[in-house]
N, C-alpha and C. Protein backbone atom coordinates (compact mmCIF):
# COMPACT_ATOMS: atom_id res chain seq x y z
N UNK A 1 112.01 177.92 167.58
CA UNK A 1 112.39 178.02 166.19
C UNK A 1 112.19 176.68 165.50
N UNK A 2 112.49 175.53 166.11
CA UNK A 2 112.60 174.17 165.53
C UNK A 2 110.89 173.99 165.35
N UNK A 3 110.25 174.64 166.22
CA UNK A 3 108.15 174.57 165.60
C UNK A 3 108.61 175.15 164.42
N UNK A 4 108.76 176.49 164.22
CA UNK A 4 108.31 177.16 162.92
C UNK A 4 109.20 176.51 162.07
N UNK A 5 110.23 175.46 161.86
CA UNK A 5 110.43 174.90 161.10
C UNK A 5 109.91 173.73 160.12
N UNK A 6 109.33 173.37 161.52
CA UNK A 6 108.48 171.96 161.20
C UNK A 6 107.05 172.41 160.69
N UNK A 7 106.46 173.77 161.00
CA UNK A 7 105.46 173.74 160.62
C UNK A 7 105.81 173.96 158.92
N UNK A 8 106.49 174.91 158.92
CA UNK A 8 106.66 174.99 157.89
C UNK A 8 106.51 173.69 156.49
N UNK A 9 107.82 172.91 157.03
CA UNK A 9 107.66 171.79 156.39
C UNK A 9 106.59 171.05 155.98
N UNK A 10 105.81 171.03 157.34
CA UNK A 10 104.53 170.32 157.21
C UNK A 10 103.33 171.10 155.86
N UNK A 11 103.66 172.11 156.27
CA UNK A 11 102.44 172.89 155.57
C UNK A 11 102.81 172.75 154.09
N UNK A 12 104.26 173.05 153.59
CA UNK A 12 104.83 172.48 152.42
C UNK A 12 104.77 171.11 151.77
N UNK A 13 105.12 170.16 152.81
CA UNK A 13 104.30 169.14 152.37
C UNK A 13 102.60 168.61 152.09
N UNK A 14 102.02 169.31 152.57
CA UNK A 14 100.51 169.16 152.54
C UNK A 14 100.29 170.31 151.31
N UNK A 15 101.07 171.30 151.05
CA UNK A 15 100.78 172.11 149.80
C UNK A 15 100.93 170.79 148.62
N UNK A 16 102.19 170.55 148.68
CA UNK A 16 102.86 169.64 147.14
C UNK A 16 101.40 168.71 147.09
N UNK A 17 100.61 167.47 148.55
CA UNK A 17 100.43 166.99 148.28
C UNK A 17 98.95 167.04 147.16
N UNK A 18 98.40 168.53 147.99
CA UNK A 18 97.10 169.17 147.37
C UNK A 18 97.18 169.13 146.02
N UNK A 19 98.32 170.28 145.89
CA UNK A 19 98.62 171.18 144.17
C UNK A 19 98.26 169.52 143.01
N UNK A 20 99.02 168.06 143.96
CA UNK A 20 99.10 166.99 142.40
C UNK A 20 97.16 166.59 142.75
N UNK A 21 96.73 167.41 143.47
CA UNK A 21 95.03 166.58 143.19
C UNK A 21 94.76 167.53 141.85
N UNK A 22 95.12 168.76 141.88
CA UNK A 22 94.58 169.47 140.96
C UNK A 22 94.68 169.67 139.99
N UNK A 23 96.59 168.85 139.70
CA UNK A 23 96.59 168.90 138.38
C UNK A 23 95.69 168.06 137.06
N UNK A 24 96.35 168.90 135.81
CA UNK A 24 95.32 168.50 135.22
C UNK A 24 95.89 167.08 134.33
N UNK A 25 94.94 166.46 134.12
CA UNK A 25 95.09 164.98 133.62
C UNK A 25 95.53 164.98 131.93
N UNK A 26 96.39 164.13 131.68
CA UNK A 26 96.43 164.33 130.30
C UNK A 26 95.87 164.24 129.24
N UNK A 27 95.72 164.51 128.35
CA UNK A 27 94.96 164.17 127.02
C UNK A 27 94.66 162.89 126.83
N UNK A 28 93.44 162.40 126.81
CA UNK A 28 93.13 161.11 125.88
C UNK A 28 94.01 161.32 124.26
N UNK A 29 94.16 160.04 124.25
CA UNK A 29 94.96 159.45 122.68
C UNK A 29 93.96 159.90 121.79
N UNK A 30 94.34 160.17 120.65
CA UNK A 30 93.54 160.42 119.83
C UNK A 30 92.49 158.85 119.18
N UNK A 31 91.66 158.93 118.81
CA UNK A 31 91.22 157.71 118.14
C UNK A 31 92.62 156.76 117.30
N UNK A 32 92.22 155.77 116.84
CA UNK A 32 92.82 155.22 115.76
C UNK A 32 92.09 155.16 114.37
N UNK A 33 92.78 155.82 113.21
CA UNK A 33 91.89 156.18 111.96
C UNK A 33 92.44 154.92 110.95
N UNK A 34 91.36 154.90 110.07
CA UNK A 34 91.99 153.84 108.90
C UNK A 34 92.78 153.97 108.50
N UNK A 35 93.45 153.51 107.44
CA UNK A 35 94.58 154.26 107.00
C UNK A 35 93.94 154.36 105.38
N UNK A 36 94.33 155.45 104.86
CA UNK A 36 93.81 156.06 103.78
C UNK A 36 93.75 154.75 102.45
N UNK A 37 93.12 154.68 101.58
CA UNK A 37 93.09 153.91 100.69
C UNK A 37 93.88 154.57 99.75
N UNK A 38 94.53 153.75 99.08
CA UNK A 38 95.45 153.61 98.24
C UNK A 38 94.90 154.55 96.81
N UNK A 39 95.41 155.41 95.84
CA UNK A 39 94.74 155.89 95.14
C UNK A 39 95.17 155.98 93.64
N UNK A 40 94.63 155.66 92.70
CA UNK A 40 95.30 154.95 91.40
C UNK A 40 96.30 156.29 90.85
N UNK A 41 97.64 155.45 90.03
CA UNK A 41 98.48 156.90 89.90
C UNK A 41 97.79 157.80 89.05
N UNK A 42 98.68 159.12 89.11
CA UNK A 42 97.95 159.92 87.61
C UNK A 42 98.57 159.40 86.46
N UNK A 43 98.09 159.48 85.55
CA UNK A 43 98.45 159.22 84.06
C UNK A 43 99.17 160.75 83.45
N UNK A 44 100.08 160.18 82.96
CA UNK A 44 101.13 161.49 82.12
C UNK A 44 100.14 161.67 80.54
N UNK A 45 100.34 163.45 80.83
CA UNK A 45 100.09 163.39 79.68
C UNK A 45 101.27 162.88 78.37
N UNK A 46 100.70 162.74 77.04
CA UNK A 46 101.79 162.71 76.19
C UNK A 46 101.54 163.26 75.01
N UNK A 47 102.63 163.55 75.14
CA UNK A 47 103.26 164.87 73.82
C UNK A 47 102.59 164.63 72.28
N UNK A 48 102.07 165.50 72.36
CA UNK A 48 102.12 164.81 70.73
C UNK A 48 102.67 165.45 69.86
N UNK A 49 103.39 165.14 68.97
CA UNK A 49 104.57 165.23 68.12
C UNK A 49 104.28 164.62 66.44
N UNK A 50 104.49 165.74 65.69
CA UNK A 50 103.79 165.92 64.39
C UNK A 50 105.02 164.21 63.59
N UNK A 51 104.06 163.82 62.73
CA UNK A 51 104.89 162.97 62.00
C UNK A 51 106.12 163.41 61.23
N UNK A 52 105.84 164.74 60.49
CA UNK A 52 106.81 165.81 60.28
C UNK A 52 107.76 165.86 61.03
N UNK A 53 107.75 166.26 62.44
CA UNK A 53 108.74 167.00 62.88
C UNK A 53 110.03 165.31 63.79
N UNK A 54 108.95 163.94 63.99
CA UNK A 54 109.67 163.02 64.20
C UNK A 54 110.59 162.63 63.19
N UNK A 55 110.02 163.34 62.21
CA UNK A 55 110.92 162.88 60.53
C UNK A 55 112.51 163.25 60.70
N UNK A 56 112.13 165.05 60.63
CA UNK A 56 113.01 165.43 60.85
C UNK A 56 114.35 165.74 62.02
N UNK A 57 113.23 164.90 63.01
CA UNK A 57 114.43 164.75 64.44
C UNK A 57 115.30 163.57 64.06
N UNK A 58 114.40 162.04 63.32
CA UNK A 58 115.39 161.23 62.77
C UNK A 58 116.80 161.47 62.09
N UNK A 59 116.03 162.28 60.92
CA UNK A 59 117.36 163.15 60.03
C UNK A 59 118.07 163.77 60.28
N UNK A 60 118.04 164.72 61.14
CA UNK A 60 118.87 165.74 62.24
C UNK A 60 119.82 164.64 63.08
N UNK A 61 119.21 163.35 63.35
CA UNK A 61 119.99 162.21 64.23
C UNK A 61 121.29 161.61 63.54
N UNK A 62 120.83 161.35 62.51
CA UNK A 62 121.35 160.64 60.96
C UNK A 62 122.12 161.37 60.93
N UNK A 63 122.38 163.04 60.58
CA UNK A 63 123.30 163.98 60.52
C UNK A 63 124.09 163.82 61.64
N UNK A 64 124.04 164.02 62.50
CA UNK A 64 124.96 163.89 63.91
C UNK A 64 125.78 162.80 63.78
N UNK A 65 125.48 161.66 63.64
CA UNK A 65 125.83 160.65 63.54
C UNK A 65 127.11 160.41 62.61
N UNK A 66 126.71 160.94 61.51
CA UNK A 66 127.48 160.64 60.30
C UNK A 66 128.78 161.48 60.62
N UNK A 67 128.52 162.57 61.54
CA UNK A 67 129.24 163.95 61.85
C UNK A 67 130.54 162.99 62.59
N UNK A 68 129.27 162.09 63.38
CA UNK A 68 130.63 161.74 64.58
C UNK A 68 130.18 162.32 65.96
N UNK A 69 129.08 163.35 65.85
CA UNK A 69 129.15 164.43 67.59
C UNK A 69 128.42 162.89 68.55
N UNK A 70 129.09 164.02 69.67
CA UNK A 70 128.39 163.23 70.83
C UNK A 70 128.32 164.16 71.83
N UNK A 71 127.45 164.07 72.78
CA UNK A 71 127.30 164.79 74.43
C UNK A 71 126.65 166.22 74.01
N UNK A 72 127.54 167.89 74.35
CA UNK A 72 126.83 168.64 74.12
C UNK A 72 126.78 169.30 72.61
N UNK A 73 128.13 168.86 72.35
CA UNK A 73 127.83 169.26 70.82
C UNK A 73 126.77 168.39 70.01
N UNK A 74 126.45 167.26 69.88
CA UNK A 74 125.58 166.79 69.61
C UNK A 74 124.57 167.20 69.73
N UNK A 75 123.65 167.84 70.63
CA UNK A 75 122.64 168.28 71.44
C UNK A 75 122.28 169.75 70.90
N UNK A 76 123.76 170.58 70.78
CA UNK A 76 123.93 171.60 69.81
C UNK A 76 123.17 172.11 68.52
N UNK A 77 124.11 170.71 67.74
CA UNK A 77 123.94 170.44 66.61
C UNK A 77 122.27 170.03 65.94
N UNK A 78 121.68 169.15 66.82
CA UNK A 78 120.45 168.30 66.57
C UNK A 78 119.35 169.78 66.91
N UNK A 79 119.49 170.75 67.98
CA UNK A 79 118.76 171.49 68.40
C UNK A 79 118.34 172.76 67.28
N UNK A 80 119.77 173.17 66.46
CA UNK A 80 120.09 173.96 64.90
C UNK A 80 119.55 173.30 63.83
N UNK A 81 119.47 171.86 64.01
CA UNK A 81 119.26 171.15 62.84
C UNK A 81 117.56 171.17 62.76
N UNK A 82 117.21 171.08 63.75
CA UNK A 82 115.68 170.81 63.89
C UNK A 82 114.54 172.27 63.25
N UNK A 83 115.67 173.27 63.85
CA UNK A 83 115.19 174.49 63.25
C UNK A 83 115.11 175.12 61.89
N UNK A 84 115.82 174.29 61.42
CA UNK A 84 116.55 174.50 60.04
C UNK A 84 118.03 175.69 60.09
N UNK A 85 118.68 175.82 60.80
CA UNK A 85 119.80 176.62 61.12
C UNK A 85 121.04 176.15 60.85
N UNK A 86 121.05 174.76 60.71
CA UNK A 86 122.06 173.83 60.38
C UNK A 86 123.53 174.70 59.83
């Protein structure tokens, strides 16, 4: 019994040592890449906004003001005013 133990062993050990010839090797690293160039920002568009209607956002401001509002009533107020809803 103590053979078929040892063979055993043996043959188990000569398996493990085979199986690591066969494994497979790891991946090469990938290259090393440049690193991207830097790329100019975008530009915003901008609004354009009638001389008219800056007029009357002033005046609508002027009104608030004189009112006293502030925060959302203000915001309210200037948003009615602009429409003519005042």
């Amino acid at each position: 019994m103590n053979a078929v133990v040892r063979l055993t062993l043996a043959g188990a050990f000569a398996f493990g040592l085979s199986a690591t010839a066969f494994a497979q090797a790891p991946a090469p690293a990938p290259a090393p890449t440049a690193p991207a160039a830097p790329t100019a920002p975008i530009p915003k568009k901008e609004k354009k906004i009638s001389p008219e209607a800056t007029a009357k956002a002033k005046e609508c401001s002027a009104k608030a003001d004189a009112q006293g509002l502030h925060g959302k009533a203000r915001k309210e107020f200037r948003a009615k005013c602009k429409k003519g809803e005042e």
